[in-house]
Protein backbone atom coordinates (compact mmCIF):
# COMPACT_ATOMS: atom_id res chain seq x y z
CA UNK A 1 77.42 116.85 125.34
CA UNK A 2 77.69 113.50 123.21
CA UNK A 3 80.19 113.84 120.42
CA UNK A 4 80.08 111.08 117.88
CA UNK A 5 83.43 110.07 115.68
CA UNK A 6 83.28 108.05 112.64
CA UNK A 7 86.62 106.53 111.18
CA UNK A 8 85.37 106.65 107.66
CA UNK A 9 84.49 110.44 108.42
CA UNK A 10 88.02 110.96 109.43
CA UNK A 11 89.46 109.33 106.94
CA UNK A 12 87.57 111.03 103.98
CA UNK A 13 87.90 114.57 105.69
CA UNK A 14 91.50 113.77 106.11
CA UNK A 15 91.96 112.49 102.50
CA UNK A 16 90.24 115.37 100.96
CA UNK A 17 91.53 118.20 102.23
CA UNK A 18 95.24 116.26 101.80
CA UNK A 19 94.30 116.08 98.01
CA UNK A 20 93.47 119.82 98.02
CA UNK A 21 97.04 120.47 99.29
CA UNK A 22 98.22 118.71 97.40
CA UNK A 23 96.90 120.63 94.08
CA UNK A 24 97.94 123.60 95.70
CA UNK A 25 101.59 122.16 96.18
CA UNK A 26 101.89 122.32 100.44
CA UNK A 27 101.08 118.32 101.13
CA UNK A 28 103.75 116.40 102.43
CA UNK A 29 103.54 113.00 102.01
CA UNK A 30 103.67 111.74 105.33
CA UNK A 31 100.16 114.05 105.62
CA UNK A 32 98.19 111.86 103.10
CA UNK A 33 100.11 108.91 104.65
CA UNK A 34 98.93 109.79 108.06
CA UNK A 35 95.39 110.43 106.36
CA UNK A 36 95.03 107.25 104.34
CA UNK A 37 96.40 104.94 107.52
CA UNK A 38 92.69 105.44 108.81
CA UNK A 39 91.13 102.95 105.91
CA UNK A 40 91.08 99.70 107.21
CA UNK A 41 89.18 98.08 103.91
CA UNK A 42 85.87 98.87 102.15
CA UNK A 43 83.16 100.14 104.33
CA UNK A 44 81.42 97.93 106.06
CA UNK A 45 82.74 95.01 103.58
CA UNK A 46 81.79 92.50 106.70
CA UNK A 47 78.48 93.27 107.27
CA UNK A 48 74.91 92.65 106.16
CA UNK A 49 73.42 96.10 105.94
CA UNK A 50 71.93 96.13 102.17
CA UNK A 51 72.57 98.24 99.32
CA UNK A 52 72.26 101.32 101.25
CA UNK A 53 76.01 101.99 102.03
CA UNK A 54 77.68 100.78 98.33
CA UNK A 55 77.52 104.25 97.13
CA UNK A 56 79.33 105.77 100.08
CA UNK A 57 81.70 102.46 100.07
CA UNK A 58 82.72 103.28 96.77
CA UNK A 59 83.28 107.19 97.37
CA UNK A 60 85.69 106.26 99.77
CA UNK A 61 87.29 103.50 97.82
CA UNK A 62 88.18 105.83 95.40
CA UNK A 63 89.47 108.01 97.68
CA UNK A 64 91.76 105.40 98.45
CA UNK A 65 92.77 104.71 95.44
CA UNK A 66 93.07 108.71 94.53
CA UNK A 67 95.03 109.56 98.08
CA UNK A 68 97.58 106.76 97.07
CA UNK A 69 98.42 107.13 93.68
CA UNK A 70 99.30 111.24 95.07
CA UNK A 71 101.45 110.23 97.82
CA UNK A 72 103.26 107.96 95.19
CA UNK A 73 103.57 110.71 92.80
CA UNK A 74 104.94 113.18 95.40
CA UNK A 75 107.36 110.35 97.32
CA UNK A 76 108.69 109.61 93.63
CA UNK A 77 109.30 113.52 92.88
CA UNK A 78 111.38 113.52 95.80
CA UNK A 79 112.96 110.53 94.61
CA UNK A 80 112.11 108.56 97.43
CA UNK A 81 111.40 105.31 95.48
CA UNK A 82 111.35 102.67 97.66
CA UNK A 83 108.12 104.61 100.01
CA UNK A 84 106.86 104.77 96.78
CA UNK A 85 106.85 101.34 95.78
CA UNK A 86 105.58 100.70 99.19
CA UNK A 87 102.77 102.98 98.55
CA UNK A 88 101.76 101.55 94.77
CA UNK A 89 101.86 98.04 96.46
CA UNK A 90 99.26 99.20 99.08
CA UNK A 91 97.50 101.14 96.65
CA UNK A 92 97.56 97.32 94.83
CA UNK A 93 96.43 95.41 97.32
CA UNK A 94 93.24 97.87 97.70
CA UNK A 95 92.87 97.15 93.47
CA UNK A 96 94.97 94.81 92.24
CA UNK A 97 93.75 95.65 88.89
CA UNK A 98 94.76 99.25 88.93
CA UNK A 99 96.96 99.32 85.68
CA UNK A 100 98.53 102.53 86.54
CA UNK A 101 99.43 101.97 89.77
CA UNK A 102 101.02 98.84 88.39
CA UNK A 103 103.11 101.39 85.76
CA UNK A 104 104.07 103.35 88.76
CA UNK A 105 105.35 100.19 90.69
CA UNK A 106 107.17 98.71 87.81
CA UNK A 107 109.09 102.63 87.70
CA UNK A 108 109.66 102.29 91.34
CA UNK A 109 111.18 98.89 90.96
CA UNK A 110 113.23 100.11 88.18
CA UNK A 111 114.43 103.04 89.14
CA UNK A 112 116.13 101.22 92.74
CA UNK A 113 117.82 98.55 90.99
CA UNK A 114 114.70 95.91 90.82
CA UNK A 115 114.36 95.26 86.79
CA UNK A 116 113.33 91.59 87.50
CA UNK A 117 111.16 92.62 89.87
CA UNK A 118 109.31 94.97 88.07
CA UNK A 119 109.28 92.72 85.00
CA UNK A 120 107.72 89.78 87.23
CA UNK A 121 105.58 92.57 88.57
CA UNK A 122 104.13 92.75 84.94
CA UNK A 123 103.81 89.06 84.48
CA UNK A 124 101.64 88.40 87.38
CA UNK A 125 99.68 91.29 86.63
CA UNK A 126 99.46 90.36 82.88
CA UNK A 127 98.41 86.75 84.03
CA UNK A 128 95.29 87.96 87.01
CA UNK A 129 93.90 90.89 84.02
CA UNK A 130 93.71 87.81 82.06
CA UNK A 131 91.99 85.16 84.80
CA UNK A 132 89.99 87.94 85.94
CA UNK A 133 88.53 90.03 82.80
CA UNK A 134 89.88 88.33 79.86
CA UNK A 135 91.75 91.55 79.25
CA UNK A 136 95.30 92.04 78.95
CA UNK A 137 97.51 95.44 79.79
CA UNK A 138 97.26 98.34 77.75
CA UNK A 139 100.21 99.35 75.37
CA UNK A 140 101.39 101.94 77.88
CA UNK A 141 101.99 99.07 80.20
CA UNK A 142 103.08 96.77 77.63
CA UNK A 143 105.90 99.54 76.05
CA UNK A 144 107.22 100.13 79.98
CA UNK A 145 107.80 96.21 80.08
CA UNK A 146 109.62 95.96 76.69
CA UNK A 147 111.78 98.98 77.81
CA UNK A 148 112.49 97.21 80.90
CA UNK A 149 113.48 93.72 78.90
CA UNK A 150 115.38 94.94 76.09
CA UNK A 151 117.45 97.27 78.19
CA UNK A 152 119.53 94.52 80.80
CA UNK A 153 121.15 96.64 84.03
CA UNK A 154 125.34 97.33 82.84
């Protein structure tokens, strides 16, 4: 008997059913962690297979993107900021345009000591929504950094 195992398979299996415990309140973590160490980078970004796969690329993407921003959310309810920053920069580097997993980093970096971190954070994210879309970060975004400037570490 030939058994065939897909890593993408894995990984969105894995992901999923993570993101259902989590909802239900029994995910730890280090589960999704374990889950999302099986995306190497969009599917088949490398390769010249047409149009077919985009659809399923950007299922999983998102998964990605949706399987980070919940481990964040339950390493920072533990109060476990600095694997949380570590997860909101990974969850960057999949979409460095992801405006509120640059909020979440900027709390991270706040909340262990790193105010001029997280207000450089801003400024180079500020600076690429502007070279890339023309755009710059919503008020949300914009209110965290004032908050962050006006209010110096004692």
């Amino acid at each position: 008997e030939v058994r065939v195992d897909f890593d993408a398979a894995r990984f969105e299996t894995g992901v999923a059913a993570a993101l259902r415990a989590v909802r239900t309140g029994t995910c730890a973590p280090e589960r999704l962690g374990a889950a999302l160490a099986l995306y190497r980078g969009d599917f088949l970004q490398h390769e010249s297979v047409g149009d077919w796969h985009l659809e399923v690329r950007d299922r999983l993407r998102r998964l990605c993107i949706d399987g980070h921003l919940a481990q964040g959310d339950l390493l920072m309810r533990a109060e476990r900021f600095t694997d949380a920053s570590a997860v909101y920069r990974s969850l960057l580097e999949h979409d460095a345009l992801h405006e509120q997993g640059c909020r979440r980093l900027m709390a991270c970096y706040a909340r262990t000591g790193q105010r001029t971190e997280a207000l450089r954070h801003y400024e180079r994210f500020a600076r690429l929504l502007r070279d890339e879309l023309d755009a710059e970060p919503d008020a949300e975004t914009t209110a965290l950094y004032e908050r962050l400037r006006q209010n110096p570490p004692r």
